[in-house]
Protein backbone atom coordinates (compact mmCIF):
# COMPACT_ATOMS: atom_id res chain seq x y z
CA UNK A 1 24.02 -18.30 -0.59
CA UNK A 2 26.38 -20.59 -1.89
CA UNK A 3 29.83 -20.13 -0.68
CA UNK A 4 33.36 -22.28 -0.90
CA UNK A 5 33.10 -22.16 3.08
CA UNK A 6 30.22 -23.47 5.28
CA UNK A 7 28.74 -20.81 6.80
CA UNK A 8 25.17 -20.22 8.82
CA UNK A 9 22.39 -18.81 7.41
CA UNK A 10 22.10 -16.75 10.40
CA UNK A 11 23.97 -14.03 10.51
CA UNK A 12 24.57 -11.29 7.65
CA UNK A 13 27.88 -10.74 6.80
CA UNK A 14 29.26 -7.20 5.01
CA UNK A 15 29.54 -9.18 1.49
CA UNK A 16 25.82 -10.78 1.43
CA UNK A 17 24.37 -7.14 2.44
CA UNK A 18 26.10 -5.65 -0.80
CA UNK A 19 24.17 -9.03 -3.00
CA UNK A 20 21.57 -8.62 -1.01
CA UNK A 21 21.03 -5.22 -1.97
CA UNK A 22 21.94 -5.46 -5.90
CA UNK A 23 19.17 -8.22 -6.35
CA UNK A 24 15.41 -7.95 -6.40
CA UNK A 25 15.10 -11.63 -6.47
CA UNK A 26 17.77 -12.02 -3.55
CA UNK A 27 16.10 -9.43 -1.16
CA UNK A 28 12.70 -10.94 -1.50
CA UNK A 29 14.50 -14.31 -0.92
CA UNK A 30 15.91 -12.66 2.38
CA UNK A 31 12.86 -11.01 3.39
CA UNK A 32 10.98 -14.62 3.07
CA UNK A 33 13.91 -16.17 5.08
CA UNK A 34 13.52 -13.33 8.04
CA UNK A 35 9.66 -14.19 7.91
CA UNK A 36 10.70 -18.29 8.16
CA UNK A 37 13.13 -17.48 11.07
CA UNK A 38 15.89 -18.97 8.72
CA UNK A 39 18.12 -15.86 8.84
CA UNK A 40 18.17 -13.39 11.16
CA UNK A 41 17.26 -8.79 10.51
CA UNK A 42 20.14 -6.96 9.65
CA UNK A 43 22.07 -5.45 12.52
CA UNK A 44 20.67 -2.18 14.32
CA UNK A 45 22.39 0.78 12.30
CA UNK A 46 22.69 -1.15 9.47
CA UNK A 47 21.63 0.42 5.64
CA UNK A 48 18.53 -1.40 4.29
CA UNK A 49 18.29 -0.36 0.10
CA UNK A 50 15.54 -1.46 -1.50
CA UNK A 51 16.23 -2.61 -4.55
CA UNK A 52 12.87 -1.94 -6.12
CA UNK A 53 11.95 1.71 -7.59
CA UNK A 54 7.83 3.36 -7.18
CA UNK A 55 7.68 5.45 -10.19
CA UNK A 56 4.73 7.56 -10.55
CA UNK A 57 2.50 4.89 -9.28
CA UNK A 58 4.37 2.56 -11.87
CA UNK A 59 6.21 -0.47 -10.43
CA UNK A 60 9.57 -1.42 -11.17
CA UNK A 61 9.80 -3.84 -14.19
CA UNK A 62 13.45 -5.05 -14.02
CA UNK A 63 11.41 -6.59 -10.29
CA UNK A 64 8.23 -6.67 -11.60
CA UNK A 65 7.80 -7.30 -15.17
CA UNK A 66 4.32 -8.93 -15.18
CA UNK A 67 3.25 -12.40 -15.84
CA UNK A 68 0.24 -14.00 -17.33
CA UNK A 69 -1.46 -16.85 -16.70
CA UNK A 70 0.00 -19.34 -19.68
CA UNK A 71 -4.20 -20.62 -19.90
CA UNK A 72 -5.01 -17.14 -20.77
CA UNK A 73 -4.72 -16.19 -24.18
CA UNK A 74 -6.98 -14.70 -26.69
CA UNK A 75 -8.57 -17.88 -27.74
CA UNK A 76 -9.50 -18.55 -24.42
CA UNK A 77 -10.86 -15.32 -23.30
CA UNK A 78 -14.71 -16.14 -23.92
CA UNK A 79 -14.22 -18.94 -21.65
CA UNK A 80 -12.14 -17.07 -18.93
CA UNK A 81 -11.51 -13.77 -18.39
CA UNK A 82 -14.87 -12.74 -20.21
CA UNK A 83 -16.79 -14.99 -17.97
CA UNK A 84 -18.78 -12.38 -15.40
CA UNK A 85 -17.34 -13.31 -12.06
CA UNK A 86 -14.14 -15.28 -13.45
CA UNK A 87 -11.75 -12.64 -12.47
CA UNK A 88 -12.48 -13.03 -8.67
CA UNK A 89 -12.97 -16.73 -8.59
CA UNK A 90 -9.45 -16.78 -9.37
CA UNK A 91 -7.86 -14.18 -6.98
CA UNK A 92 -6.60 -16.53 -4.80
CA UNK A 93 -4.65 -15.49 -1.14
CA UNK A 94 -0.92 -14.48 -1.66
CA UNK A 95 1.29 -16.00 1.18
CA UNK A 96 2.45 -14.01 3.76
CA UNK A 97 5.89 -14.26 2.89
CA UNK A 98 5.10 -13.44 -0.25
CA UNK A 99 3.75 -10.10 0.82
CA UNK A 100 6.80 -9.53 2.81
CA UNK A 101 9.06 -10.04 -0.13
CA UNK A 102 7.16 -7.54 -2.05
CA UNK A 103 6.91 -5.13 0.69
CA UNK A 104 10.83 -5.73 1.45
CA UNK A 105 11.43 -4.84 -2.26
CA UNK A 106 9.87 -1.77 -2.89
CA UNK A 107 9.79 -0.58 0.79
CA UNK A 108 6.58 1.94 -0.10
CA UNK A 109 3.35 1.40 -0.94
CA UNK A 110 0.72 0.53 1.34
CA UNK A 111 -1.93 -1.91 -1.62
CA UNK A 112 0.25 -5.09 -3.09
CA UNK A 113 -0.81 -4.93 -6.71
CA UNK A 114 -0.84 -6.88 -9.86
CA UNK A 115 1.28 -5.86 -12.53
CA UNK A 116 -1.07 -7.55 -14.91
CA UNK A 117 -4.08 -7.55 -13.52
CA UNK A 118 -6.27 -10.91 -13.12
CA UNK A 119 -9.09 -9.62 -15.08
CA UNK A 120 -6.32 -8.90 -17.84
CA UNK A 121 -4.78 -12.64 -17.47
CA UNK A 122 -2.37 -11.60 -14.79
CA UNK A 123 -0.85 -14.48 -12.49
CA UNK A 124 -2.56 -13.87 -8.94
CA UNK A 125 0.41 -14.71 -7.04
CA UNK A 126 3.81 -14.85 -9.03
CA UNK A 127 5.91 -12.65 -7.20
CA UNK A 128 6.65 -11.53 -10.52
CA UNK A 129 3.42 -9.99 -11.11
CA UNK A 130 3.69 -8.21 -7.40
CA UNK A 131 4.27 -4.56 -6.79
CA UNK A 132 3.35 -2.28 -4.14
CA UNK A 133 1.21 0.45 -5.01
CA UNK A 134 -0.24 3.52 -3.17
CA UNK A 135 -4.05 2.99 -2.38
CA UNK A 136 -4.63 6.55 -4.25
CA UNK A 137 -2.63 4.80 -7.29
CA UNK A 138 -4.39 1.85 -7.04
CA UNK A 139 -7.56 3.02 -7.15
CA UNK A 140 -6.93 4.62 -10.46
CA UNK A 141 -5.27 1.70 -12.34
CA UNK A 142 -8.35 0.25 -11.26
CA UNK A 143 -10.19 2.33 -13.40
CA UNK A 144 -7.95 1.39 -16.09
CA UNK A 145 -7.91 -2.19 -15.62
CA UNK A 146 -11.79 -2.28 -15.64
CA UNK A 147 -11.75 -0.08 -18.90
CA UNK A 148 -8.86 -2.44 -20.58
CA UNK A 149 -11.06 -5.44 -19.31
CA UNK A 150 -13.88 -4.36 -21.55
CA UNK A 151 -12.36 -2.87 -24.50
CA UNK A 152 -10.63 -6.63 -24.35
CA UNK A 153 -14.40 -8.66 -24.14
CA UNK A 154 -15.88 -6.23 -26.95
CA UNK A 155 -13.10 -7.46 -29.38
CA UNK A 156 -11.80 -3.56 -29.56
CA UNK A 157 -8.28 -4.63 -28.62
CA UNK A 158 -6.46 -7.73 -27.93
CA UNK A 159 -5.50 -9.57 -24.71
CA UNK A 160 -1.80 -8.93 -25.49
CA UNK A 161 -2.02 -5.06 -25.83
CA UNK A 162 -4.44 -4.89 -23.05
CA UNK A 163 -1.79 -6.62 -21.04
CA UNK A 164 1.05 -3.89 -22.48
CA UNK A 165 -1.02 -1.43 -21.81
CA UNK A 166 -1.72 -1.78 -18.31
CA UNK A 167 2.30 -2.48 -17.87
CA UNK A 168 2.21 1.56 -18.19
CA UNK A 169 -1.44 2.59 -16.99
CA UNK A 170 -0.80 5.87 -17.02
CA UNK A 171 -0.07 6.16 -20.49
CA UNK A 172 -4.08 5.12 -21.31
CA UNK A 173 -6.54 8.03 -21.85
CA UNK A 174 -8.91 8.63 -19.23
């Protein structure tokens, strides 16, 4: 953090605990720092907030809004995402730290999911696109992405509203 005095990134002061915990993109930043060793936990007895909200199996979206891929788009569907087997040849390994930015973030959730899934376009590792999810609520918005997937490759909806859609999962009929 940028201050008018030079101070080490190794200790947490009272002040960087209160940004800390008003910031989404500054907790994952310190949870990725405490994974690098470049900062150290907070103190024992300290309060850790986290900053991102599990509603009803829906992630936050002032964290997590969803991305998608920018080579994704509904001219280029028949060529990607409507490809059999395209959606897992581009899952690709999130980083570790990235997991424990997410996980530092929303603090529950025991599945890191896409926002916008990568059958749907989503980015496969943009922390942006990250949530945690339950594995019971996971399993479900499977379901849905699969279903979104191929109302999206029949032509019965487009990419975009496939990729709204799935924003709120539970909102789309069983």
């Amino acid at each position: 953090m940028a201050s008018s005095t030079s101070r080490p990134l190794t200790t947490w002061k009272d002040e960087e605990m209160k940004l800390l915990s008003a910031s989404s993109t500054a907790a994952g930043l310190a949870a990725v720092l405490m994974a690098i060793g470049a900062c150290d936990p907070p103190p024992p007895g300290a309060t850790v907030t986290h900053p991102c909200a599990y509603n009803a199996g829906l992630g936050d979206r002032a964290c997590t809004p969803g991305v998608a891929r920018v080579d994704v788009t509904q001219d280029s569907i028949s060529t990607t995402i409507c490809i059999p087997g395209w959606p897992i040849s581009q899952r690709l390994p999130i980083p570790a730290a990235t997991k424990r930015g997410v996980r530092s973030e929303y603090g529950v959730g025991s599945v890191i999911d896409h926002a916008i899934s990568i059958e749907l376009g989503g980015d496969p590792v943009d922390i942006r696109n990250l949530q945690m999810q339950t594995s019971r609520d996971s399993h479900a918005k499977d379901r849905v992405e699969n279903r979104l997937h191929a109302l999206v490759c029949n032509g019965a909806i487009t990419l975009a509203a496939a990729q709204a859609l799935v924003l709120n999962w539970r909102s789309v009929p069983a």
